[in-house]
N, C-alpha and C. Protein backbone atom coordinates (compact mmCIF):
# COMPACT_ATOMS: atom_id res chain seq x y z
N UNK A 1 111.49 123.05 174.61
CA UNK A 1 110.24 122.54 174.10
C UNK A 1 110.54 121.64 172.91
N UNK A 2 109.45 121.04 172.61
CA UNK A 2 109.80 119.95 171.45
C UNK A 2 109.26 120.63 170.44
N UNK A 3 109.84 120.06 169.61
CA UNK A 3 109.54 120.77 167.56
C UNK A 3 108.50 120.42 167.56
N UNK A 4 107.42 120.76 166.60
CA UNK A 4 105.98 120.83 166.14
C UNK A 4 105.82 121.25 164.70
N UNK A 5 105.45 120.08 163.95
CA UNK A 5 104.78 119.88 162.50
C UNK A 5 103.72 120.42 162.40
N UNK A 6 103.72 120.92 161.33
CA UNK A 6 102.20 120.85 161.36
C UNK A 6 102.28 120.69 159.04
N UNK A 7 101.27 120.82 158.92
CA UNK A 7 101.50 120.77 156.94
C UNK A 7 102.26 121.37 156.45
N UNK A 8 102.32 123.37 156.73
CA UNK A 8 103.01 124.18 156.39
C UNK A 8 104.19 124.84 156.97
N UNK A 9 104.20 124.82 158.46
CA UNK A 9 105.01 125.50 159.25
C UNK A 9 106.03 124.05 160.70
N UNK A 10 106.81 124.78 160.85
CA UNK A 10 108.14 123.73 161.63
C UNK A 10 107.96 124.78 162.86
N UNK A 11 107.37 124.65 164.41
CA UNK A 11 107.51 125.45 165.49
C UNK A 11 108.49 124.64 166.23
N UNK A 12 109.92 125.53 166.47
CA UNK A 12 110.90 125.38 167.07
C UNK A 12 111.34 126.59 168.28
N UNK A 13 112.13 125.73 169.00
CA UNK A 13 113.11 126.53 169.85
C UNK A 13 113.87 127.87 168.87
N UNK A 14 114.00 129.07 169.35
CA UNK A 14 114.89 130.30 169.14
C UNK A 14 116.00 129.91 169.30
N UNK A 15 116.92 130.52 168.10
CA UNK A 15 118.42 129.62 168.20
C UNK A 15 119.28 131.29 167.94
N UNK A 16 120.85 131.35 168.25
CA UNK A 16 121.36 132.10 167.59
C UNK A 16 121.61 132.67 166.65
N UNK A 17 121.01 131.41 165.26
CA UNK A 17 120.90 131.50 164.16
C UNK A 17 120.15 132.60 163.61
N UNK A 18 119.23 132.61 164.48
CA UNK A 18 117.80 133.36 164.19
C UNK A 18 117.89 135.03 163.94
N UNK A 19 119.27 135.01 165.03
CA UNK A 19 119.61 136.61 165.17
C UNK A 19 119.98 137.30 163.54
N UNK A 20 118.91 138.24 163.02
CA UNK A 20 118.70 139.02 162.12
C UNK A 20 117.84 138.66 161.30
N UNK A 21 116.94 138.03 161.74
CA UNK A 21 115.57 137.49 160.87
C UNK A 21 114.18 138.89 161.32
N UNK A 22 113.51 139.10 160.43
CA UNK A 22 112.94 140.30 160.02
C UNK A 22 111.57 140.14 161.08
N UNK A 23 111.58 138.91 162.21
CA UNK A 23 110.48 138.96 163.08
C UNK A 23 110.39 140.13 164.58
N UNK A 24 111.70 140.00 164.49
CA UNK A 24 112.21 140.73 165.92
C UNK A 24 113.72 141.31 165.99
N UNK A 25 113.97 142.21 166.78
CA UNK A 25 115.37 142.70 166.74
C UNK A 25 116.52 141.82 167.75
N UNK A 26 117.62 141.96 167.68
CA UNK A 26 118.47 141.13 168.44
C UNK A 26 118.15 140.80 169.77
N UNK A 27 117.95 142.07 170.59
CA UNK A 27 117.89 141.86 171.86
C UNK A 27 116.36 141.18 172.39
N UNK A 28 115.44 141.03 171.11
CA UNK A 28 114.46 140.41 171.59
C UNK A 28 114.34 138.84 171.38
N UNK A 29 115.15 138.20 170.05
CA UNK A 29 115.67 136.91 170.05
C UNK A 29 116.19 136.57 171.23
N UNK A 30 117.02 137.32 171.26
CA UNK A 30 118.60 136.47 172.98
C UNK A 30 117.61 136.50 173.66
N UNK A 31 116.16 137.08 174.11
CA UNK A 31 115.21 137.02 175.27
C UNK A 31 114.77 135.67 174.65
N UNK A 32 113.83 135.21 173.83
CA UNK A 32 113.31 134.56 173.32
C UNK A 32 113.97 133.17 173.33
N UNK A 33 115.51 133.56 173.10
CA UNK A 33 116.44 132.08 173.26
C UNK A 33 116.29 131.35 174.46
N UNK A 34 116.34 132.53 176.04
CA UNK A 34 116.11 132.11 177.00
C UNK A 34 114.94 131.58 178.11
N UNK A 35 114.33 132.37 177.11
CA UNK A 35 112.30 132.20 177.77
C UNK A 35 112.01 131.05 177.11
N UNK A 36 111.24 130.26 178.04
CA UNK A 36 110.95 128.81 177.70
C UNK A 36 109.33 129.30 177.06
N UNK A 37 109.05 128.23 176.52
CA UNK A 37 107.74 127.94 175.81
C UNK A 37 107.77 128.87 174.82
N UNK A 38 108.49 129.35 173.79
CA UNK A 38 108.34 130.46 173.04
C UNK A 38 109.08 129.70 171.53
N UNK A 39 108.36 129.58 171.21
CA UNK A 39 108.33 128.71 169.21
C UNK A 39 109.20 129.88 168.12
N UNK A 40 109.65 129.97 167.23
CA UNK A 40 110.37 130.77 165.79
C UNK A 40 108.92 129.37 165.00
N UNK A 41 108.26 130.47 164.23
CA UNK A 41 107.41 130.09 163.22
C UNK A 41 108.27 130.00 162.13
N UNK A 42 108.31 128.78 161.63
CA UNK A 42 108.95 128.79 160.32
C UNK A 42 108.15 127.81 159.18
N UNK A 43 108.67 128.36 158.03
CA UNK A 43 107.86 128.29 157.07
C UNK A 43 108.64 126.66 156.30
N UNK A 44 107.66 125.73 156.46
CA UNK A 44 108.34 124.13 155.69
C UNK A 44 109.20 124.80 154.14
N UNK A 45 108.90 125.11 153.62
CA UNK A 45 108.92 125.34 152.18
C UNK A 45 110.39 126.07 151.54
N UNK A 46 111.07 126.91 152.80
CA UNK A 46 112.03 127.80 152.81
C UNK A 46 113.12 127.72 153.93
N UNK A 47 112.27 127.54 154.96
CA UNK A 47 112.74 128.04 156.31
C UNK A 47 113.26 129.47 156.57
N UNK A 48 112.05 129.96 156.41
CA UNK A 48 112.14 131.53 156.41
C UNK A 48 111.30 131.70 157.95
N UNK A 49 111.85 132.33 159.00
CA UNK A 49 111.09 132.80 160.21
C UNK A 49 109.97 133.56 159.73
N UNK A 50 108.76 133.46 159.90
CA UNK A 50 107.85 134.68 160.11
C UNK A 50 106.75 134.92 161.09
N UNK A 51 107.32 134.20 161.78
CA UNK A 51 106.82 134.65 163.50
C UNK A 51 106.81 134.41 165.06
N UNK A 52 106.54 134.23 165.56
CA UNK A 52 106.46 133.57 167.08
C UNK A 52 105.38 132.86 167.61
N UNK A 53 105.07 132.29 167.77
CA UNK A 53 104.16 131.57 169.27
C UNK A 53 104.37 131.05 170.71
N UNK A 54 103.84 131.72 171.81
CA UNK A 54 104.67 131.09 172.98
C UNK A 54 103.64 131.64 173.85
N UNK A 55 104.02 130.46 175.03
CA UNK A 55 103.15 130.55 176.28
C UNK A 55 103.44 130.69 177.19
N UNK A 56 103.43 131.97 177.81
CA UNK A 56 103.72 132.58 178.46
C UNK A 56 102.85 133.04 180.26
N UNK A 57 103.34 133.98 181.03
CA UNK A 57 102.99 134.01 181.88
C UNK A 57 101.12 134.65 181.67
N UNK A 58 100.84 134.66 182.75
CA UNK A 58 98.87 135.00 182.47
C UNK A 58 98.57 136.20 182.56
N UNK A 59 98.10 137.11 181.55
CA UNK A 59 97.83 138.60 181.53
C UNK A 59 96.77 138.54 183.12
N UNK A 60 96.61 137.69 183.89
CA UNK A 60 95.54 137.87 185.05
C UNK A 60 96.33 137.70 185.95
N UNK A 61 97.52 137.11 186.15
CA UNK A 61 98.58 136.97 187.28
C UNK A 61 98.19 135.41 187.68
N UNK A 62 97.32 134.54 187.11
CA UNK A 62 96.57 132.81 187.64
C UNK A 62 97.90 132.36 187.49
N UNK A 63 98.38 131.93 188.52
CA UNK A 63 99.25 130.83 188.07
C UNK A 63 99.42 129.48 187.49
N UNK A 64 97.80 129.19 187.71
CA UNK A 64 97.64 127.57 186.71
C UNK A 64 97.10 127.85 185.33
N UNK A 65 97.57 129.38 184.88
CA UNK A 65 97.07 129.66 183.24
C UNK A 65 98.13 130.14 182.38
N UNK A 66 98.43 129.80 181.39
CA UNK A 66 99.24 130.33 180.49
C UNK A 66 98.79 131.06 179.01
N UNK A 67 99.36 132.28 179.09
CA UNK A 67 99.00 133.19 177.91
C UNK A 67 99.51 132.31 176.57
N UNK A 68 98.73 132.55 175.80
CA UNK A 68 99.07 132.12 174.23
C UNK A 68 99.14 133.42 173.75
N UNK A 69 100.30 133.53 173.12
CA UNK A 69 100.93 134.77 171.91
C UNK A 69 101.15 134.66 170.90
N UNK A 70 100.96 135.16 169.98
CA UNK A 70 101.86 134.88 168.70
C UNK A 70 101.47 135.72 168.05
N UNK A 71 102.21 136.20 166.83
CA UNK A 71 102.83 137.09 166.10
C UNK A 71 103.61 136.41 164.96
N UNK A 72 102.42 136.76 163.74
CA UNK A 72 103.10 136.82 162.24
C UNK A 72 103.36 138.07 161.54
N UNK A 73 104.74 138.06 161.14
CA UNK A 73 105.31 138.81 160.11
C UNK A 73 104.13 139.74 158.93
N UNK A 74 103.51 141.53 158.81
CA UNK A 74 102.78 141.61 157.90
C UNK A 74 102.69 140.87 156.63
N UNK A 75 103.88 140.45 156.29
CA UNK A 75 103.57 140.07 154.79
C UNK A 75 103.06 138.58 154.67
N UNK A 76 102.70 138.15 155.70
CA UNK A 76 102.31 137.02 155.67
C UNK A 76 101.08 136.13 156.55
N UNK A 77 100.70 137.24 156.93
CA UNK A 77 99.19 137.19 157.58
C UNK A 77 98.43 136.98 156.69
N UNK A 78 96.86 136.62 157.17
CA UNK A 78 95.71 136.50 156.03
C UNK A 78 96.09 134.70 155.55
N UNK A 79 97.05 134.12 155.54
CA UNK A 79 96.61 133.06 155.13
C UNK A 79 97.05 131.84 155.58
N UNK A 80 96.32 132.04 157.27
CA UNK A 80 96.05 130.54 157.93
C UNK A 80 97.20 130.61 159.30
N UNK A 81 98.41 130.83 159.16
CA UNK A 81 99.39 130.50 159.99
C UNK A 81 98.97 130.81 161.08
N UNK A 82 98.74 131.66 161.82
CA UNK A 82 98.23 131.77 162.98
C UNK A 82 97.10 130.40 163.42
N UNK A 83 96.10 130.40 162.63
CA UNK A 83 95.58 129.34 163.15
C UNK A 83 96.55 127.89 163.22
N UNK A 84 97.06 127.48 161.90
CA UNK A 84 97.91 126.49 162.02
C UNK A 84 98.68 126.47 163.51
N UNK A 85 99.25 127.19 163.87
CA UNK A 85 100.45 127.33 164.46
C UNK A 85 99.38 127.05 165.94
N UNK A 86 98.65 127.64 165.99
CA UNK A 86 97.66 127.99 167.50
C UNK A 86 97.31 126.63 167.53
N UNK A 87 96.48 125.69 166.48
CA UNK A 87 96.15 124.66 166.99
C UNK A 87 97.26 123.54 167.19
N UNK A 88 98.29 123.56 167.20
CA UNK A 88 99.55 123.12 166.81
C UNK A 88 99.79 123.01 168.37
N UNK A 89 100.05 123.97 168.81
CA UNK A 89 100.47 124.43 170.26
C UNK A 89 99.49 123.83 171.49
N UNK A 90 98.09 124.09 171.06
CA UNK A 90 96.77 123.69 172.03
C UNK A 90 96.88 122.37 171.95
N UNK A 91 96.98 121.96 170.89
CA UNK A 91 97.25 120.22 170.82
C UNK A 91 98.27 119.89 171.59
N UNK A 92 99.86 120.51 171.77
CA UNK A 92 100.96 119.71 173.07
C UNK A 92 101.28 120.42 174.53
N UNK A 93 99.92 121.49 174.37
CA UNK A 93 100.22 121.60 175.97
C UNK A 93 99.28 121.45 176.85
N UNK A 94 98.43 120.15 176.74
CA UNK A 94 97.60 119.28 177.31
C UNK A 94 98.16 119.07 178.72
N UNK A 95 99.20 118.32 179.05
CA UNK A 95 100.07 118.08 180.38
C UNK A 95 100.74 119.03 180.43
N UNK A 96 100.67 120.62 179.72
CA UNK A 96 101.24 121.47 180.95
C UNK A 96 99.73 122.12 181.79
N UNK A 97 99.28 122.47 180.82
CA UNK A 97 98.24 123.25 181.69
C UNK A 97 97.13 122.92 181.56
N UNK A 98 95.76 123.35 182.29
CA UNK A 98 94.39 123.21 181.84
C UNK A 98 93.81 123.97 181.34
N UNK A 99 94.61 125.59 181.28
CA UNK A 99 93.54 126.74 181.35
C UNK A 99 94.71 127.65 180.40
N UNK A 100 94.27 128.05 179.20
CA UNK A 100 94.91 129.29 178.60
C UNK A 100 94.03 130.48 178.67
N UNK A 101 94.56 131.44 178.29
CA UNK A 101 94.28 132.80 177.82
C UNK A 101 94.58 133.57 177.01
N UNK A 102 94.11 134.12 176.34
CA UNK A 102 94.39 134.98 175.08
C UNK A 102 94.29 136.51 175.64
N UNK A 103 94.92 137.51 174.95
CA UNK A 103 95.02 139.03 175.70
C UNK A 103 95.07 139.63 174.62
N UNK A 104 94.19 140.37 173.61
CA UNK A 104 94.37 141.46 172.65
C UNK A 104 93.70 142.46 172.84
N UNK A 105 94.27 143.41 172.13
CA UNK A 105 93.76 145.11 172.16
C UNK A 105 91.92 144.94 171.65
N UNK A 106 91.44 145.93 172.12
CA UNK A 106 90.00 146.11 171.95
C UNK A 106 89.41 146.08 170.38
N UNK A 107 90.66 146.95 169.94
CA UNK A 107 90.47 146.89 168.63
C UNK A 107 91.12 145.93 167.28
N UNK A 108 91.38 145.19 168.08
CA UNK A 108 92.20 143.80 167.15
C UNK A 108 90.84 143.12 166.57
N UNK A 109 90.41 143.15 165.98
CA UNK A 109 89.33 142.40 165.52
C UNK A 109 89.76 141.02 165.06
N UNK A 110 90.81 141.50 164.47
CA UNK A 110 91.69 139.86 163.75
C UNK A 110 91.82 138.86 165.05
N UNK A 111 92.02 139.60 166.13
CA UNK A 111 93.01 138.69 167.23
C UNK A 111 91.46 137.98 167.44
N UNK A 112 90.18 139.07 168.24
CA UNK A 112 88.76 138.93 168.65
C UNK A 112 88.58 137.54 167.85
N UNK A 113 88.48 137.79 166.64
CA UNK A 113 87.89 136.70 165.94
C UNK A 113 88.77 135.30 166.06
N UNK A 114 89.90 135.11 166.05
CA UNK A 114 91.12 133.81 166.43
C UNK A 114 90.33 133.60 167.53
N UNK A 115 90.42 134.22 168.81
CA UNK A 115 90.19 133.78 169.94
C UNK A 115 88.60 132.82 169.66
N UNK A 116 87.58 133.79 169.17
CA UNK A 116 86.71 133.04 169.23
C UNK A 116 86.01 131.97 168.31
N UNK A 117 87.21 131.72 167.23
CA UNK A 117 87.41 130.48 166.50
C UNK A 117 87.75 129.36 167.49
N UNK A 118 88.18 129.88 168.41
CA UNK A 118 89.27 128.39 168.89
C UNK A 118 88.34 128.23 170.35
N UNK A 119 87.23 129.23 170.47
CA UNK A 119 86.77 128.28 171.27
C UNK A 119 86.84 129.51 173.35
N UNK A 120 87.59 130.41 172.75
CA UNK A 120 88.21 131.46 173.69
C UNK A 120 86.77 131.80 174.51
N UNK A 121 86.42 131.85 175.83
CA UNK A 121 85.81 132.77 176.10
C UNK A 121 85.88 134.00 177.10
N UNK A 122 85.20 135.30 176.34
CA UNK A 122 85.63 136.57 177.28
C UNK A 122 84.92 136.33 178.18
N UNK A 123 86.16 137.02 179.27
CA UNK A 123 85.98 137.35 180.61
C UNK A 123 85.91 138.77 181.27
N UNK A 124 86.84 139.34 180.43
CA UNK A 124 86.68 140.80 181.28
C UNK A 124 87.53 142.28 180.08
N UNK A 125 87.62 143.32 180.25
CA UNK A 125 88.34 144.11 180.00
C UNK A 125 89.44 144.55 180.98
N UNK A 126 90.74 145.09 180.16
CA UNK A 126 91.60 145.71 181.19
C UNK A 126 91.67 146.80 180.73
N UNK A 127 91.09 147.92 181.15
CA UNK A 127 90.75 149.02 180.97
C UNK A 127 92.50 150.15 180.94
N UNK A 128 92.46 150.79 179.70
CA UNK A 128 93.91 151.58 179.67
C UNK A 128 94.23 152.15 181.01
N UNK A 129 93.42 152.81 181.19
CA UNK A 129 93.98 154.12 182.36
C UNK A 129 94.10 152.98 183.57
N UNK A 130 93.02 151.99 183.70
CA UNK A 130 93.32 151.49 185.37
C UNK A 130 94.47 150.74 185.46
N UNK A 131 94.99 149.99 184.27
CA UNK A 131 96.01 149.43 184.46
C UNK A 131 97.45 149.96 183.51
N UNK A 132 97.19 150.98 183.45
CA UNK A 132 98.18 151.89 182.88
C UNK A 132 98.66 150.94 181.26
N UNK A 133 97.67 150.82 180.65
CA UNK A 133 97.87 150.03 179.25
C UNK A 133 98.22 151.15 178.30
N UNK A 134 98.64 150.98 176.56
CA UNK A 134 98.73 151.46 175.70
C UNK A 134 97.18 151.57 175.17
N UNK A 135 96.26 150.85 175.02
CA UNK A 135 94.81 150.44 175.05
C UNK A 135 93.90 149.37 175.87
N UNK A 136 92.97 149.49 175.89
CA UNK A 136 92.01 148.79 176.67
C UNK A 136 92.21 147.57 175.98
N UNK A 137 91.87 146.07 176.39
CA UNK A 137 92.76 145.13 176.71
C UNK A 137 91.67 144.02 176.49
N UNK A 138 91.16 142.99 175.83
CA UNK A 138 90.51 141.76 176.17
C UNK A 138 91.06 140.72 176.92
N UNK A 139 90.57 140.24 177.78
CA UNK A 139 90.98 139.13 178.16
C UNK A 139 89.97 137.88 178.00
N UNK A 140 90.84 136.67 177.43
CA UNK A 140 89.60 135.35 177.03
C UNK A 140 90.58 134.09 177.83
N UNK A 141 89.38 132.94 178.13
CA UNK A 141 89.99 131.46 178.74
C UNK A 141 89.25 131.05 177.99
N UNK A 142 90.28 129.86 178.02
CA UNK A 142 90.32 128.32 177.22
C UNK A 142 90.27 127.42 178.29
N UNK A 143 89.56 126.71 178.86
CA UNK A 143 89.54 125.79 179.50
C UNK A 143 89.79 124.30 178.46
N UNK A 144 90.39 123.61 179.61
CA UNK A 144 90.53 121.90 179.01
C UNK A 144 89.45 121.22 178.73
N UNK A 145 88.39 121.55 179.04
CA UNK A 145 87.12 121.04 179.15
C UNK A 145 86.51 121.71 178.06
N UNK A 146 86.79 122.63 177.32
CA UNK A 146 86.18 122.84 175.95
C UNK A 146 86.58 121.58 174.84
N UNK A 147 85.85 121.99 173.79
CA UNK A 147 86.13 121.08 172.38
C UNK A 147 87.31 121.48 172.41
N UNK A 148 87.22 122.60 172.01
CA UNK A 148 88.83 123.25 171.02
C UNK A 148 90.18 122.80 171.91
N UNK A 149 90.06 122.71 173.25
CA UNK A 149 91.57 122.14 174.06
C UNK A 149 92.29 120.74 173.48
């Protein structure tokens, strides 16, 4: 994937380098090195990792949809990166896909509310027990045809 600016944060490719940065453990970098569409959030100011973004396969099994993920570091939530980084991403994957999705726990309120900043709309629950989850499950689309794409 190609690098991505944005004011505060540099979204890059996972490098070897990365191995022992406080986002993830080894064996989940070397995954990350090899899985395509998957960003190291880094911070302009330091170049300190503090998180991930990547688009991934579709919590619905669609094959013309790709999951948006990401994950910031606790100590550095609360101020903005996630959004930075999300609209960052929605902005260059215009010519891959038309259709994203977002997938958080029922009780993520933080995630609930991202999604429906950017425009997300729910579709359904994935209920723990039917699909053998840790918790019951939101699922939201982004179509190309919204503002926010």
């Amino acid at each position: 994937m190609k690098t991505l600016l944005t004011e505060r944060l540099i979204l890059r490719d996972w490098c070897e380098d990365d191995i022992g940065c406080s986002v993830y453990n080894e064996d989940d970098i070397r995954y990350l090195i090899n899985a395509k569409n998957n960003y190291a959030i880094v911070l302009k100011e330091n170049n300190e990792i503090i998180g991930t973004i990547g688009l991934n396969e579709d919590a619905d099994g669609k094959e013309n949809v790709r999951n948006v993920g990401v994950r910031i570091v606790p100590q550095h939530q609360n101020r903005g990166y996630i959004t930075e980084a999300l609209r960052a991403v929605i902005g260059s994957v215009r010519d891959i896909t038309d259709t994203l999705s977002w997938f958080c726990k029922a009780e993520d309120l933080r995630s609930q509310h991202i999604a429906k900043k950017f425009g997300f709309v729910y579709v359904k629950t994935f209920a723990k027990a039917q699909h053998n989850l840790p918790s019951d499950f939101y699922y939201y689309i982004l179509d190309k045809n919204s503002n926010s794409f």
